[in-house]
PDB file of N, CA and C in Angstrom:
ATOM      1  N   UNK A   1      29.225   2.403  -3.106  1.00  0.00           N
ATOM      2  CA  UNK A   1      29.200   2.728  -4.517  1.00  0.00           C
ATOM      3  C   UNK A   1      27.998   3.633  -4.800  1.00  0.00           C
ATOM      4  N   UNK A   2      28.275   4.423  -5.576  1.00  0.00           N
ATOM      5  CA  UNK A   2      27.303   5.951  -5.505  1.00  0.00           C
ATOM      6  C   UNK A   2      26.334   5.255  -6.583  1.00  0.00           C
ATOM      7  N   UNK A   3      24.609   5.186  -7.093  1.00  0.00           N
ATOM      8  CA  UNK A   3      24.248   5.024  -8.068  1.00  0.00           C
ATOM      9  C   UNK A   3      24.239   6.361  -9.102  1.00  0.00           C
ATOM     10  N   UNK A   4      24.284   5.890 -10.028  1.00  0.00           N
ATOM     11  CA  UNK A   4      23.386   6.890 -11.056  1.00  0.00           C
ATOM     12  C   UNK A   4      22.666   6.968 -11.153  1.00  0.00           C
ATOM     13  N   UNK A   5      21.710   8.322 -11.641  1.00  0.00           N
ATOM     14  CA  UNK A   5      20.084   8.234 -12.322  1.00  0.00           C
ATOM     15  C   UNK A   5      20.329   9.039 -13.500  1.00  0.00           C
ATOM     16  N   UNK A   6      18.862   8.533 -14.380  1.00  0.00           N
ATOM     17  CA  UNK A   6      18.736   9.181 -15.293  1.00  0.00           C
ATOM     18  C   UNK A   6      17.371   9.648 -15.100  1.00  0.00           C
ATOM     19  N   UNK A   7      16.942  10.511 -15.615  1.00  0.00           N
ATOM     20  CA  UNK A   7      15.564  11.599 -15.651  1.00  0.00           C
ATOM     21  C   UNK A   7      14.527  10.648 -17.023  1.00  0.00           C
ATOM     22  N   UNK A   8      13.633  10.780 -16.693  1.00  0.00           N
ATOM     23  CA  UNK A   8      12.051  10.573 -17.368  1.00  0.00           C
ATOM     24  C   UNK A   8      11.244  11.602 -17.463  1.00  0.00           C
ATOM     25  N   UNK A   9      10.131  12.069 -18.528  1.00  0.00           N
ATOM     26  CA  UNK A   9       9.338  12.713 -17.921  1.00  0.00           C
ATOM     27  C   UNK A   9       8.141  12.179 -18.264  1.00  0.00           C
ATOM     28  N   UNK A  10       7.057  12.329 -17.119  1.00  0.00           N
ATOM     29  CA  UNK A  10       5.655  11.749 -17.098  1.00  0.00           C
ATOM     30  C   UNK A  10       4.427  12.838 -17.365  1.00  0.00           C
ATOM     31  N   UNK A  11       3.899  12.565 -18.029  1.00  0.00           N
ATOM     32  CA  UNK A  11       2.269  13.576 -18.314  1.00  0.00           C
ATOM     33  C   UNK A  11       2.121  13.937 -17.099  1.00  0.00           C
ATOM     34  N   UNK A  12       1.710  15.286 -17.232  1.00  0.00           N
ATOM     35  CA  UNK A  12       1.495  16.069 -15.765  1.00  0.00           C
ATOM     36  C   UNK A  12       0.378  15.046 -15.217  1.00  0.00           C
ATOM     37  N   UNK A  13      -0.667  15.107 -15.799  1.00  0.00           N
ATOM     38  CA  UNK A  13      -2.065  14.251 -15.907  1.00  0.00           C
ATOM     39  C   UNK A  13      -1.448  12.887 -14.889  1.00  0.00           C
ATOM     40  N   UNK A  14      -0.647  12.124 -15.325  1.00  0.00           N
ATOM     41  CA  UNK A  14      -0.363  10.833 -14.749  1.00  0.00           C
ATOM     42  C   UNK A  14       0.465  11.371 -13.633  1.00  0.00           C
ATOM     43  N   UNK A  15       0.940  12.660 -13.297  1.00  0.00           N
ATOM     44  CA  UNK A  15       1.662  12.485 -11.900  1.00  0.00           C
ATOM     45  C   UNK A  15       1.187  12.799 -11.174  1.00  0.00           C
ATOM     46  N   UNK A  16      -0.143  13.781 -11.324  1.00  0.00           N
ATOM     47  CA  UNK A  16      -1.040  14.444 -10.691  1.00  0.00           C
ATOM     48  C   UNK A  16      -1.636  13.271  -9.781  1.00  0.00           C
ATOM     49  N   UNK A  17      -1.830  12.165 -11.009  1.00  0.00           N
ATOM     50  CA  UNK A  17      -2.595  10.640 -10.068  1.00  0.00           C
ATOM     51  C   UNK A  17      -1.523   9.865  -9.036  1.00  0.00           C
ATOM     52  N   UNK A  18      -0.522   9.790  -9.733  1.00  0.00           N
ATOM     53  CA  UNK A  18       0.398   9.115  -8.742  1.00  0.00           C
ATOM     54  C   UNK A  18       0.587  10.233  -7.363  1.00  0.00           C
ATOM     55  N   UNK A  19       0.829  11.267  -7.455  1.00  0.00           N
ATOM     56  CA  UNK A  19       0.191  11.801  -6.132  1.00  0.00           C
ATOM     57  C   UNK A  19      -0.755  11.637  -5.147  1.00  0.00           C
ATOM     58  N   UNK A  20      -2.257  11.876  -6.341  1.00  0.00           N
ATOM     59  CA  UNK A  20      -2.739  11.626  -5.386  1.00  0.00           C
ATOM     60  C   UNK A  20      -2.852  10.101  -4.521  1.00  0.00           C
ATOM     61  N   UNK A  21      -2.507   9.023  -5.577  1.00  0.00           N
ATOM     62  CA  UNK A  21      -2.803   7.565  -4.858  1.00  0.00           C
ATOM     63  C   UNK A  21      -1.321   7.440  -3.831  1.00  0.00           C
ATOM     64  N   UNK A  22      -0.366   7.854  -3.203  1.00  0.00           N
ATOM     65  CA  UNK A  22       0.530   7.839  -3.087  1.00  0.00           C
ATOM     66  C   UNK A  22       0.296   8.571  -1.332  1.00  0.00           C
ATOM     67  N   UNK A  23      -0.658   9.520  -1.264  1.00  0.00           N
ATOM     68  CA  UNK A  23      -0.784  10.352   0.072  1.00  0.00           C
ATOM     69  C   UNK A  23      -1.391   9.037   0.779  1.00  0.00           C
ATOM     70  N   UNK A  24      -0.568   9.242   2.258  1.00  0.00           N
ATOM     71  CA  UNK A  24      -0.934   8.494   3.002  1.00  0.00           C
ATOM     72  C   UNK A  24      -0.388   7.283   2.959  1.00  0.00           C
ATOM     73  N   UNK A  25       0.930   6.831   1.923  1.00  0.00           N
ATOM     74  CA  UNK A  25       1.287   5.664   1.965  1.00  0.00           C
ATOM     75  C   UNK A  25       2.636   5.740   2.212  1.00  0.00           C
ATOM     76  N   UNK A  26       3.075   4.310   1.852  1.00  0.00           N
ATOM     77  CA  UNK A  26       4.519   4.521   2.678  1.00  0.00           C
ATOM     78  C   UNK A  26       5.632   4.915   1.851  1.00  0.00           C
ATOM     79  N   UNK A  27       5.568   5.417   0.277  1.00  0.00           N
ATOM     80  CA  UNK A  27       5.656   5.958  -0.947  1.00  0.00           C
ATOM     81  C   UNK A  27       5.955   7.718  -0.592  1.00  0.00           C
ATOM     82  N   UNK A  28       7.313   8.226  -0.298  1.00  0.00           N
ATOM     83  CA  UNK A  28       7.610   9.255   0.028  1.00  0.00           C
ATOM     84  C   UNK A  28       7.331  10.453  -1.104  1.00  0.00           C
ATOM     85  N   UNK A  29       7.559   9.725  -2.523  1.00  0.00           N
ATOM     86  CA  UNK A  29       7.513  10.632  -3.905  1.00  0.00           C
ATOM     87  C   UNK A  29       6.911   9.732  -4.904  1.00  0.00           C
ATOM     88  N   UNK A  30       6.607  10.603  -5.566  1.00  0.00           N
ATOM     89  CA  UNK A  30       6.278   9.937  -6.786  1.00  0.00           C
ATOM     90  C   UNK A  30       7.328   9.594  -7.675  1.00  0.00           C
ATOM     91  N   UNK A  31       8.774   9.657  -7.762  1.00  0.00           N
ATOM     92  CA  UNK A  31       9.320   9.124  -8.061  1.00  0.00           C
ATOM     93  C   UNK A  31       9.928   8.060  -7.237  1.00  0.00           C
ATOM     94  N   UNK A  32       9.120   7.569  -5.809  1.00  0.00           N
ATOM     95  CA  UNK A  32       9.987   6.086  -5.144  1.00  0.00           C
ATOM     96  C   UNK A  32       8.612   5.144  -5.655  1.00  0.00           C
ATOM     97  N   UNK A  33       7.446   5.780  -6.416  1.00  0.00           N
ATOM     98  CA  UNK A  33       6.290   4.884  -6.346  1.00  0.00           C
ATOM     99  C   UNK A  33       6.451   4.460  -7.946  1.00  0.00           C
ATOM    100  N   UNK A  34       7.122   4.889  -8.600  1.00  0.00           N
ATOM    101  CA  UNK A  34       7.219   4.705  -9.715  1.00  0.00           C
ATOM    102  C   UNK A  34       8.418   3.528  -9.919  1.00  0.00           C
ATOM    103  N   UNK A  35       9.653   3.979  -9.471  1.00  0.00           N
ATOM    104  CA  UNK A  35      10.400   2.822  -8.918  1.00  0.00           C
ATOM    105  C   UNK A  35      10.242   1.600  -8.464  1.00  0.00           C
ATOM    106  N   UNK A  36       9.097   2.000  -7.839  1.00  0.00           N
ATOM    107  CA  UNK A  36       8.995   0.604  -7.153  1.00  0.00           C
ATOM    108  C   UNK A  36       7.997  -0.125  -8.648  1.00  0.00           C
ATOM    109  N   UNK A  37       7.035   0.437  -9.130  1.00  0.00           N
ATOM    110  CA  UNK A  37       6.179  -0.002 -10.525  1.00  0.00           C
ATOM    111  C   UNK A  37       7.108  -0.706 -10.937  1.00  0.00           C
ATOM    112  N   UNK A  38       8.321  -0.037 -11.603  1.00  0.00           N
ATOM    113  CA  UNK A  38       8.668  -0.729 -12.382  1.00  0.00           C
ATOM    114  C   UNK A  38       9.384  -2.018 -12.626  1.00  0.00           C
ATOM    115  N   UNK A  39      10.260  -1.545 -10.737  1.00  0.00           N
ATOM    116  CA  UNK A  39      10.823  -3.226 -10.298  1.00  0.00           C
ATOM    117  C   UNK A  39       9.860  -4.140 -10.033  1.00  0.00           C
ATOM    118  N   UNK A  40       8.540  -4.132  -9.624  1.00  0.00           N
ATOM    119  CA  UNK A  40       7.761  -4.781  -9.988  1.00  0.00           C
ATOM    120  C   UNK A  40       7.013  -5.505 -10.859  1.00  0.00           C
ATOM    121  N   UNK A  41       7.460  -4.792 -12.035  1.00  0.00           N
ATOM    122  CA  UNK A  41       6.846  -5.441 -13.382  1.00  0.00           C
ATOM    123  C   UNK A  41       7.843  -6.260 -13.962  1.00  0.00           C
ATOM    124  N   UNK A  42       9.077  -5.142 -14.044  1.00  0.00           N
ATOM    125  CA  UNK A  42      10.280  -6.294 -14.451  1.00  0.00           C
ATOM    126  C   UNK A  42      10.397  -7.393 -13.797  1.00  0.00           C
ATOM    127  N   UNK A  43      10.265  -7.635 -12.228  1.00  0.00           N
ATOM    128  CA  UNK A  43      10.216  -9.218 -11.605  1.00  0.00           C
ATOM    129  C   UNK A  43       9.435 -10.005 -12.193  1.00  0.00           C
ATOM    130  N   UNK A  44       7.905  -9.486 -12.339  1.00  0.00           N
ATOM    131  CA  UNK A  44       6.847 -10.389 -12.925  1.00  0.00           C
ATOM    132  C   UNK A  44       7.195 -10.679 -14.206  1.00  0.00           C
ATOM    133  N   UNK A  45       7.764  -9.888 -15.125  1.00  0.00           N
ATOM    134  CA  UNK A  45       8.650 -10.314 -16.127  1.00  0.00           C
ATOM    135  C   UNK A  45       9.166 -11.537 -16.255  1.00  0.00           C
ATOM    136  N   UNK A  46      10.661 -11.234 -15.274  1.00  0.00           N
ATOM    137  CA  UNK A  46      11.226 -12.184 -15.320  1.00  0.00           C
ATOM    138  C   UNK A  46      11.274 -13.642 -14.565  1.00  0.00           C
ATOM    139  N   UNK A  47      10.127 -13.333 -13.981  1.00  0.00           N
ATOM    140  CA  UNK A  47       9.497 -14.823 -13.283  1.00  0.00           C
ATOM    141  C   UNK A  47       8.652 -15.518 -14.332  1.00  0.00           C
ATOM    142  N   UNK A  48       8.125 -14.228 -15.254  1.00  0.00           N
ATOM    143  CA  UNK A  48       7.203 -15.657 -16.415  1.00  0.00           C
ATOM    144  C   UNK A  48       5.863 -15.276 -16.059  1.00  0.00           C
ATOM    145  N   UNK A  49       5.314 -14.065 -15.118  1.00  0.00           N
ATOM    146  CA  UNK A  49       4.414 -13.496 -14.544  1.00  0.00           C
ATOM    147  C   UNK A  49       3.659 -12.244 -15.469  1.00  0.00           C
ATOM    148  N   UNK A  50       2.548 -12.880 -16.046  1.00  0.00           N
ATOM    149  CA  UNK A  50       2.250 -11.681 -17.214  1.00  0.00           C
ATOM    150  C   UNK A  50       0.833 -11.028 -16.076  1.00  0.00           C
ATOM    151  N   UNK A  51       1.120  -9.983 -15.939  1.00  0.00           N
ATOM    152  CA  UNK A  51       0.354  -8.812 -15.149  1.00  0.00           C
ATOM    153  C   UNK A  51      -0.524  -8.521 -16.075  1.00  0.00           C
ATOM    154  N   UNK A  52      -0.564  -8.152 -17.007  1.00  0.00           N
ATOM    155  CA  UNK A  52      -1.408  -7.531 -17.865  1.00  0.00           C
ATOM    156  C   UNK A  52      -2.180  -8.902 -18.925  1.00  0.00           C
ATOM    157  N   UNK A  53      -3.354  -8.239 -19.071  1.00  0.00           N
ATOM    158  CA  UNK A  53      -4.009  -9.288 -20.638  1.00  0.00           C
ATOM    159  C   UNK A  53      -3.504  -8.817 -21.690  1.00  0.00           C
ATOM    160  N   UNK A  54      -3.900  -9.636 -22.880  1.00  0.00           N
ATOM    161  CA  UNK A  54      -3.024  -8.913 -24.064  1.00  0.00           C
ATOM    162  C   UNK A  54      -4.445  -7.535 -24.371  1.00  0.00           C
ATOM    163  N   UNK A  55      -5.368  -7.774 -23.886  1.00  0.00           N
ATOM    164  CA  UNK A  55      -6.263  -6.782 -24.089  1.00  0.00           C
ATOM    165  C   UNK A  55      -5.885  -5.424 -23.557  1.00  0.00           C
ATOM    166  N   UNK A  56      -5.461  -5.643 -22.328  1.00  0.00           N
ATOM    167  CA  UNK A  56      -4.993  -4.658 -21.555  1.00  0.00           C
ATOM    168  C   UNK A  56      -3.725  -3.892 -22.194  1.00  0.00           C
ATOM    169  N   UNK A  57      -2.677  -4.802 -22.672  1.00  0.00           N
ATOM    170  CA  UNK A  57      -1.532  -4.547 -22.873  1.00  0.00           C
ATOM    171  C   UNK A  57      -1.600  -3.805 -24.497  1.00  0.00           C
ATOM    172  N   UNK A  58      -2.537  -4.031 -25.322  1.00  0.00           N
ATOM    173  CA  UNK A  58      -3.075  -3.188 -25.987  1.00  0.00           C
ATOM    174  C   UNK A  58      -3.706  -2.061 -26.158  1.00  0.00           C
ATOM    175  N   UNK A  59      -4.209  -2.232 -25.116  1.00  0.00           N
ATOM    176  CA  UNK A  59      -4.662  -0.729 -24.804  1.00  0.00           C
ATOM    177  C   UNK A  59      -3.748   0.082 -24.154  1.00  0.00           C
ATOM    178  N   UNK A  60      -3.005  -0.130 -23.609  1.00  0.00           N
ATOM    179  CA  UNK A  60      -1.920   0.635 -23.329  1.00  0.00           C
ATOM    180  C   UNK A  60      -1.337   1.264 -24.241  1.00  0.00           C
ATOM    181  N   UNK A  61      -1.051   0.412 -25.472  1.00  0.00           N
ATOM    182  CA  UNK A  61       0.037   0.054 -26.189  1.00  0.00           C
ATOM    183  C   UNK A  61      -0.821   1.589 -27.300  1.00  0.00           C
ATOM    184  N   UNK A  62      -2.101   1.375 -27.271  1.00  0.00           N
ATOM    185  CA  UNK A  62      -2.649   2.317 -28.442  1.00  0.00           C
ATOM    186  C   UNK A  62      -2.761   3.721 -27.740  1.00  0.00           C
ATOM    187  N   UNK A  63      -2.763   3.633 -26.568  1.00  0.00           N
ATOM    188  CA  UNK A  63      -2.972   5.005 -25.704  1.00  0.00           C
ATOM    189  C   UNK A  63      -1.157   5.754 -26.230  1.00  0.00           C
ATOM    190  N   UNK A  64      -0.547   5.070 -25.337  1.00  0.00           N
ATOM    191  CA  UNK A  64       0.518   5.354 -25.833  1.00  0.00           C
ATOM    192  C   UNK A  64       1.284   5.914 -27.243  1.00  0.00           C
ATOM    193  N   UNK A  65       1.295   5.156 -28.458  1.00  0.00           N
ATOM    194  CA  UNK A  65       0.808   5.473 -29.557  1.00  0.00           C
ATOM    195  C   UNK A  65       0.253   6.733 -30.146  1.00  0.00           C
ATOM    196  N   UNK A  66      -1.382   6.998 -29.272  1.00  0.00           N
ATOM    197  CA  UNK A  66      -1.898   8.017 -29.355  1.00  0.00           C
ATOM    198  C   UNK A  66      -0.899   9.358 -28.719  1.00  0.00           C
ATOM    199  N   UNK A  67      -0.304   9.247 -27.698  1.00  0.00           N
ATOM    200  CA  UNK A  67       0.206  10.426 -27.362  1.00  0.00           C
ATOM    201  C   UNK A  67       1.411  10.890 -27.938  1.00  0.00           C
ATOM    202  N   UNK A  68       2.400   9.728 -28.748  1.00  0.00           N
ATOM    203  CA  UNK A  68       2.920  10.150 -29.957  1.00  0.00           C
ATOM    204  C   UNK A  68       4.584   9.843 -29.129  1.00  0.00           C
ATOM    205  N   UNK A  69       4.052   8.450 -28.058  1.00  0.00           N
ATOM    206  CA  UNK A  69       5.400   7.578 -27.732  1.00  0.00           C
ATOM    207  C   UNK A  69       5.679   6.709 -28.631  1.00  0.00           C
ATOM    208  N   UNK A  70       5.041   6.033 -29.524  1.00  0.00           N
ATOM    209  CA  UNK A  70       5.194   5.195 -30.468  1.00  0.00           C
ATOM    210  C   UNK A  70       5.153   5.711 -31.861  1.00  0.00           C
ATOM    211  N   UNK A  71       5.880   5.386 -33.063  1.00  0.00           N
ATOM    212  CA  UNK A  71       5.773   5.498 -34.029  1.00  0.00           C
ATOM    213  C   UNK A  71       4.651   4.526 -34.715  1.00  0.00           C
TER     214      UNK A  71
END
């Protein structure tokens, strides 16, 4: 069974980093390292596994915000 994808796009700024943390690992692209982020978070999700503080998760949340992902 063939998957689908759909396209994202990321701040040059943030892919520039996922590059560079990505050389030398077993992470072919920056889009299999991102993939993998996110099935990772969703597990911790759905195990009941909070990764982040709410401090943290705020600051995200206002960065974000700031760049004009959030209303």
């Amino acid at each position: 069974m063939e998957q689908t994808h759909c396209e994202i796009a990321l701040p040059e700024e943030l892919y520039r980093k996922v590059e560079g943390k990505i050389a030398g690992s077993r992470f072919k692209s920056v889009r299999d390292y991102v993939v993998h982020a996110i099935k990772e978070m969703i597990a911790a999700e759905e195990a009941g596994d909070d990764l982040l503080t709410e401090e943290q998760r705020a600051g995200i949340e206002k960065r974000l915000r700031d760049l004009g992902y959030f209303d």
